[in-house]
Structure formats: C-alpha cells, structure tokens
Protein backbone atom coordinates (compact mmCIF):
# COMPACT_ATOMS: atom_id res chain seq x y z
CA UNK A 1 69.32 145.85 12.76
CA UNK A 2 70.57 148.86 10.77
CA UNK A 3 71.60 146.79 8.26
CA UNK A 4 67.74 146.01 7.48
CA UNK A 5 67.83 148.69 5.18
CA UNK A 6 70.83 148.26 2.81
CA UNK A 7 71.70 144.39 3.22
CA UNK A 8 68.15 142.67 2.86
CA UNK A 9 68.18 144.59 -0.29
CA UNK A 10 70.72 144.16 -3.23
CA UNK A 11 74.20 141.45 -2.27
CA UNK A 12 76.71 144.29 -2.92
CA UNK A 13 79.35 142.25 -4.34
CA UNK A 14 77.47 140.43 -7.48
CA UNK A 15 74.21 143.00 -7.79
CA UNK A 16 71.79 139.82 -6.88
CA UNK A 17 68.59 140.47 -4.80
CA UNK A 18 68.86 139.29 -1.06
CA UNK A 19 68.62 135.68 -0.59
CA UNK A 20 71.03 134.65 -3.31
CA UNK A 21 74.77 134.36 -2.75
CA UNK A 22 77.37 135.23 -0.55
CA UNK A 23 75.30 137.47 1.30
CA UNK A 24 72.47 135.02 1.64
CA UNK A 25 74.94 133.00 3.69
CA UNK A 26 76.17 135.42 6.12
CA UNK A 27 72.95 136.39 7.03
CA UNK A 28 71.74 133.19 7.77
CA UNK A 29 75.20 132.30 9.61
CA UNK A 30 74.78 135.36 11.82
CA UNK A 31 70.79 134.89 12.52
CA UNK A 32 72.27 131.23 13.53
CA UNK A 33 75.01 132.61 15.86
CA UNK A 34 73.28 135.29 17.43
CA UNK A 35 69.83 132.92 18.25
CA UNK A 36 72.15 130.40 19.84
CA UNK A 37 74.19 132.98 22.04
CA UNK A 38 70.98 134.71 23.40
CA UNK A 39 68.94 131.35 24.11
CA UNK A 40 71.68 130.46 25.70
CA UNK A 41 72.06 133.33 27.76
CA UNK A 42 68.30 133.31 28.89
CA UNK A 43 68.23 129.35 29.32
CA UNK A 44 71.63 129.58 31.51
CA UNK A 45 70.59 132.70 34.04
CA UNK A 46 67.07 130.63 34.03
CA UNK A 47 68.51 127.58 35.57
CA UNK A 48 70.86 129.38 37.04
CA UNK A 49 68.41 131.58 38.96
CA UNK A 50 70.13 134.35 38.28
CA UNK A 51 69.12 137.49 40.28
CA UNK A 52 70.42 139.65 37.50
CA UNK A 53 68.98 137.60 34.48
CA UNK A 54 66.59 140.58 32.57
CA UNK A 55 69.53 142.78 32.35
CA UNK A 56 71.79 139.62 31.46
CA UNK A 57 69.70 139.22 28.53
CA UNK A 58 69.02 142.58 27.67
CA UNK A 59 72.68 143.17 27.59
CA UNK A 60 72.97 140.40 25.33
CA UNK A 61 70.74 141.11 23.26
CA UNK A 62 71.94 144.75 22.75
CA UNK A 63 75.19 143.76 21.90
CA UNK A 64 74.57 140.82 19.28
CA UNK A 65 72.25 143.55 17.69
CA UNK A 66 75.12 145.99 17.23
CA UNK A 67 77.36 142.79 16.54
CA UNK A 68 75.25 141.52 13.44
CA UNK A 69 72.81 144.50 12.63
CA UNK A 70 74.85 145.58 9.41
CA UNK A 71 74.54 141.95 8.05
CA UNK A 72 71.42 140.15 9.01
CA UNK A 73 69.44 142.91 10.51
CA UNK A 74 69.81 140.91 13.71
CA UNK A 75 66.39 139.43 14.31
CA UNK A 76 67.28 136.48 16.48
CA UNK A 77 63.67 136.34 16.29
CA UNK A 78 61.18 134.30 14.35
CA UNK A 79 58.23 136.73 15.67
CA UNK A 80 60.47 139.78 14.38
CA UNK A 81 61.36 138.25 11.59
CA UNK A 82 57.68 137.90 11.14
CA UNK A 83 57.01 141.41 11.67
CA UNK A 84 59.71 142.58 9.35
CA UNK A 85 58.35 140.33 6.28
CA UNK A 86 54.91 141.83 7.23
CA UNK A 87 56.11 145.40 7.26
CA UNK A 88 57.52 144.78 3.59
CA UNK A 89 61.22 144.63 4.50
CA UNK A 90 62.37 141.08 3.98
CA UNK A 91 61.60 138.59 1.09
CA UNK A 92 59.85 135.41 2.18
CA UNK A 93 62.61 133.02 1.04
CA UNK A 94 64.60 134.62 3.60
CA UNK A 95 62.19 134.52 6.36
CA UNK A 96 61.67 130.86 6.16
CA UNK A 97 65.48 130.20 6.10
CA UNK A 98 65.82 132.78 9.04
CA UNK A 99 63.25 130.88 10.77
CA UNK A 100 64.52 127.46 10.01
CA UNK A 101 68.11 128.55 12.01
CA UNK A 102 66.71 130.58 14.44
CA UNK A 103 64.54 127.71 15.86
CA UNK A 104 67.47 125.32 14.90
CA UNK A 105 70.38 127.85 17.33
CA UNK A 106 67.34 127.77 19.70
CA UNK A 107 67.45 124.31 20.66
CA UNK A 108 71.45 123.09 20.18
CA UNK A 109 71.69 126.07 23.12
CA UNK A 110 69.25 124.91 24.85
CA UNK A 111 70.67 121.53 25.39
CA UNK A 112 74.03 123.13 25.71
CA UNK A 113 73.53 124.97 28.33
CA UNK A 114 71.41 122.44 29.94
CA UNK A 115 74.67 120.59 30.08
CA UNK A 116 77.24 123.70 31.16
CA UNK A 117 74.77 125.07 34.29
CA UNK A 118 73.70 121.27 34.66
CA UNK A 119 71.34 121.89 37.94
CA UNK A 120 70.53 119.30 40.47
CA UNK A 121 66.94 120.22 40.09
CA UNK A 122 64.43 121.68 37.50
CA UNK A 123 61.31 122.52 37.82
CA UNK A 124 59.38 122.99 35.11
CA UNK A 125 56.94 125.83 34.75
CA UNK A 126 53.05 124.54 33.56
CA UNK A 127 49.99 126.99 32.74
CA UNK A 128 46.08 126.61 33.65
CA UNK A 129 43.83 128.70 34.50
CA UNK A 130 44.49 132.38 35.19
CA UNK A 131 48.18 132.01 34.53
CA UNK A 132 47.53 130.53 31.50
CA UNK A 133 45.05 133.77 30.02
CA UNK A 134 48.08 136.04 31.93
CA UNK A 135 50.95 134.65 30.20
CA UNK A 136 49.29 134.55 26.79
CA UNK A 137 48.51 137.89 27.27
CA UNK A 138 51.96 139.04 28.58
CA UNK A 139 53.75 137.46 26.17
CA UNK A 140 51.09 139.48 23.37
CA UNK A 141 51.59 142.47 25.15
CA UNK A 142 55.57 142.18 25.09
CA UNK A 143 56.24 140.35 21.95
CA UNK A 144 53.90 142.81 20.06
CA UNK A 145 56.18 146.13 22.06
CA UNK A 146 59.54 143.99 21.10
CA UNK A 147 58.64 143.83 17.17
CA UNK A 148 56.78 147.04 16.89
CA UNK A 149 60.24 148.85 18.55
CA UNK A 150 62.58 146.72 15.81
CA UNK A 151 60.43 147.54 13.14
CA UNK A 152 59.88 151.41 13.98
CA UNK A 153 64.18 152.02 15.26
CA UNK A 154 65.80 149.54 12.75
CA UNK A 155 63.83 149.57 9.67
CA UNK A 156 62.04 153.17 9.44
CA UNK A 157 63.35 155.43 6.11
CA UNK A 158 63.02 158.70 9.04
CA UNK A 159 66.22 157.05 10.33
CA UNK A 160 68.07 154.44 8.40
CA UNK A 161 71.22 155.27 10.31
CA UNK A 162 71.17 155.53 13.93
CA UNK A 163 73.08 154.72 17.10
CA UNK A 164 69.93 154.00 19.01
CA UNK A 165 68.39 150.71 18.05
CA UNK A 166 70.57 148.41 19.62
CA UNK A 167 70.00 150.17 22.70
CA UNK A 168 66.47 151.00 22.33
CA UNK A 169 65.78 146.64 21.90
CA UNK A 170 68.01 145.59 24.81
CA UNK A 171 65.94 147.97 26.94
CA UNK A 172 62.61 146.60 26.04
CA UNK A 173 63.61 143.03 26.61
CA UNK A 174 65.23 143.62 29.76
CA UNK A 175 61.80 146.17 30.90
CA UNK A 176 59.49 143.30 29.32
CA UNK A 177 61.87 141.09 31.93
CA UNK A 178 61.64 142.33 35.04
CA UNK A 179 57.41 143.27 34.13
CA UNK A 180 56.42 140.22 33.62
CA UNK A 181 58.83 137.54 33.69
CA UNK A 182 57.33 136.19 37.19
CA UNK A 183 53.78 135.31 34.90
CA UNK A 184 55.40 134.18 31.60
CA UNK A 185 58.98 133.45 31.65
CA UNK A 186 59.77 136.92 29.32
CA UNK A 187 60.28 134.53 26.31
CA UNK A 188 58.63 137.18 24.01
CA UNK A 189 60.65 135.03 21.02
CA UNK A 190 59.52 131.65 19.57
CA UNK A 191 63.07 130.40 19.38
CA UNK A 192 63.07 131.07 23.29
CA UNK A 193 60.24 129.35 24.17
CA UNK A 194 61.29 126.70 22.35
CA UNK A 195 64.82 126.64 24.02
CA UNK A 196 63.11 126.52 27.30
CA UNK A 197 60.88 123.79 26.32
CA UNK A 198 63.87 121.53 25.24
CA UNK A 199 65.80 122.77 28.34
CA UNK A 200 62.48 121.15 30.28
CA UNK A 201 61.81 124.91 31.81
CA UNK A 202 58.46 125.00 30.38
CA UNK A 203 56.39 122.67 29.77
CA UNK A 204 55.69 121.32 26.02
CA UNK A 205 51.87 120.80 26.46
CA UNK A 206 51.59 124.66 27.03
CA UNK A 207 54.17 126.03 24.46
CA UNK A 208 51.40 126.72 21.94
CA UNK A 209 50.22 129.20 24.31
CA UNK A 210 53.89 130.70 24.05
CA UNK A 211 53.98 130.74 19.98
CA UNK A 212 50.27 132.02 19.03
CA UNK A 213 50.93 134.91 21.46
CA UNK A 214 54.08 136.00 19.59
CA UNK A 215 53.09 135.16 16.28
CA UNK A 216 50.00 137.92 17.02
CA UNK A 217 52.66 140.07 18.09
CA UNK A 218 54.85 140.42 15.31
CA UNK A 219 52.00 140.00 12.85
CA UNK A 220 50.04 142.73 14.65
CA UNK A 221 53.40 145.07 15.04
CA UNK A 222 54.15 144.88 10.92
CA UNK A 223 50.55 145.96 10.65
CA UNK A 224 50.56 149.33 12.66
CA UNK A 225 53.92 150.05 11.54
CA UNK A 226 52.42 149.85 7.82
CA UNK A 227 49.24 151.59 9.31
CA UNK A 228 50.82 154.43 10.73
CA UNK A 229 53.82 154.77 8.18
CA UNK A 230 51.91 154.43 5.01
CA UNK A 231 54.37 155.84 2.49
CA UNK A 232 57.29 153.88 4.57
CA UNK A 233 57.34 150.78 2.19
C-alpha cells in the first residue's frame, strides 16, 4: 500500500491520470492476484481447520501487501478500497474496476480451493439471534480497525514512505482473527465473505449481514481519517 501515494496518481510512463493505460492494467492485474491468493488462503485453513489459520492469513496478507503495495496500493479489499475512495485517494473509475476483480479473484478461489482441500464434510455456519447482532457487530468493529489502519499507515502525507504498513495490516487481521473469529468467521473483507459463501462456509441468506457491516466500516474509517487529518487530502 505505499504505492497509494505515487501510483493512483499520474501513469509514469505516458503522464495520464490513474485509470488510463498501462498502469491501469497492472493495478487491476495485481488487485486480481492478490484477492485470489488471500481468499484462498482463508477459505483453505477454514476447511482445513487449521489451528494456525489467523496467523496463516495474516502472514499472507502481509506479504501480498509488500508484494503489490508499489503498484496497486494492495487493497485486496472492496471495504478498503471503499475507504480509500472516501478518504480522497483513489478515483471512482478505479474503485469500481478494483471492486469488480476483487469480488471476481474472490470467488474462482473459493471454488478452487474448495476443490484442492476437498473435505468430506462442511458445515456451514448460519446467524440468528444473538450471533447474528455479534457478528454484525464484530465484523463493524474489525472491518472499520482494518480500513482505518490502511488508510492512516499506507496513505497518510506524515509518512508516504515507510517499512511499517505491511506489517502493521497483517497484524490487525491476524489480532481481528484470533478476537473474534469464533463469532464471525474474521471475514472483515467483502470479497471474503463472499469466497466463503461460494465455498458453502457461510451461509448465503446471512451474507448481507457480512457486507453492510464492512461497507460501514470502510465508509466510517475514510470519514475519521478525513475528520482527524483535515489538511491530509
């Protein structure tokens, strides 16, 4: 995500604002890669039951930040992406195309990894009640600390070059993990939930819970960054 700053602005080799281009392309082609490698981490230690999953995917997420920061800015995120257009940092042609592959790398990983961990059984997580007001609330809570972290470490003018961010991201997935993940599933991402809808993980009548939760997030996260950094535009 350091490359929020310089990339999303100008495509350095024909002087054309972001979203035109060669650069255009790359973007979208990393926002594409790096959606599909991290819903397919989380989907894979999910049906996997892996023990070590929130630092599985905090890993991976810290290292496909570093990988396609200086490019894309490395959202892998519709909700950050969200936040980020919000905050003034992204044009909105580039948000909808960064949303149309993010959901799209979502679900092929989904269904890949459905097929590579192929489990004998899955059950698939529903919401009513209590857990349904706890998960919409977790996934708020976390999705809102996930964007408001991106936008305040990658995209800030105090420090437009750092060694922290990727770092600083990984952390708060893998924290937002092991917090909650027993009421919500940790999806904090849009792309995620829908990855473990597809993956039949959660279940599809509840996965609006999952995406006006996040959506608040990273609209609410663009808004106190602007609040609170009001000559950072």
């Amino acid at each position: 995500m350091a490359g929020v700053t310089a990339a999303q602005e100008t495509d350095t080799e024909g002087g054309a604002p972001a979203g035109h281009g060669a650069l255009a392309g790359r973007k979208y082609a990393v926002e594409l890669i790096g959606t599909f490698l991290l819903v397919f981490t989380v989907v894979a230690t999910t049906l996997g039951a892996a023990a070590l999953a929130p630092l599985g995917v905090g890993a991976v997420i810290l290292a496909l930040v570093y990988a396609g920061g200086h490019i894309s800015g490395a959202h892998y995120n519709p909700a950050i992406t969200l936040a980020v257009l919000v905050r003034g940092r992204l044009e909105p042609v580039d948000a909808v195309a960064y949303w149309v592959v993010q959901l799209v790398g979502g679900v092929l990983a989904a269904l890949l990894a459905r097929w590579v961990i192929n489990p004998p059984h899955v059950t698939t997580q529903t919401l009513s009640g209590h857990l349904m007001a706890a998960a919409f609330v977790a996934e708020l809570l976390f999705t809102f600390t996930l964007c408001y972290v991106v936008v305040n470490v990658a995209t800030s003018r105090d420090h437009p070059v750092n060694s922290f961010y990727g770092m600083a991201i990984g952390f708060t997935v893998a924290a937002g993990a092991i917090a909650v993940g027993g009421v919500s599933g940790a999806a904090f991402n849009p792309a995620v939930a829908l990855g473990l809808d597809t993956a039949r993980l959660f279940a599809w009548s509840t996965l609006w819970v999952y995406l006006v939760a996040q959506v608040a997030g990273g609209v609410v996260a663009g808004i106190a960054f602007r609040a609170l950094n009001p000559t950072d535009k």
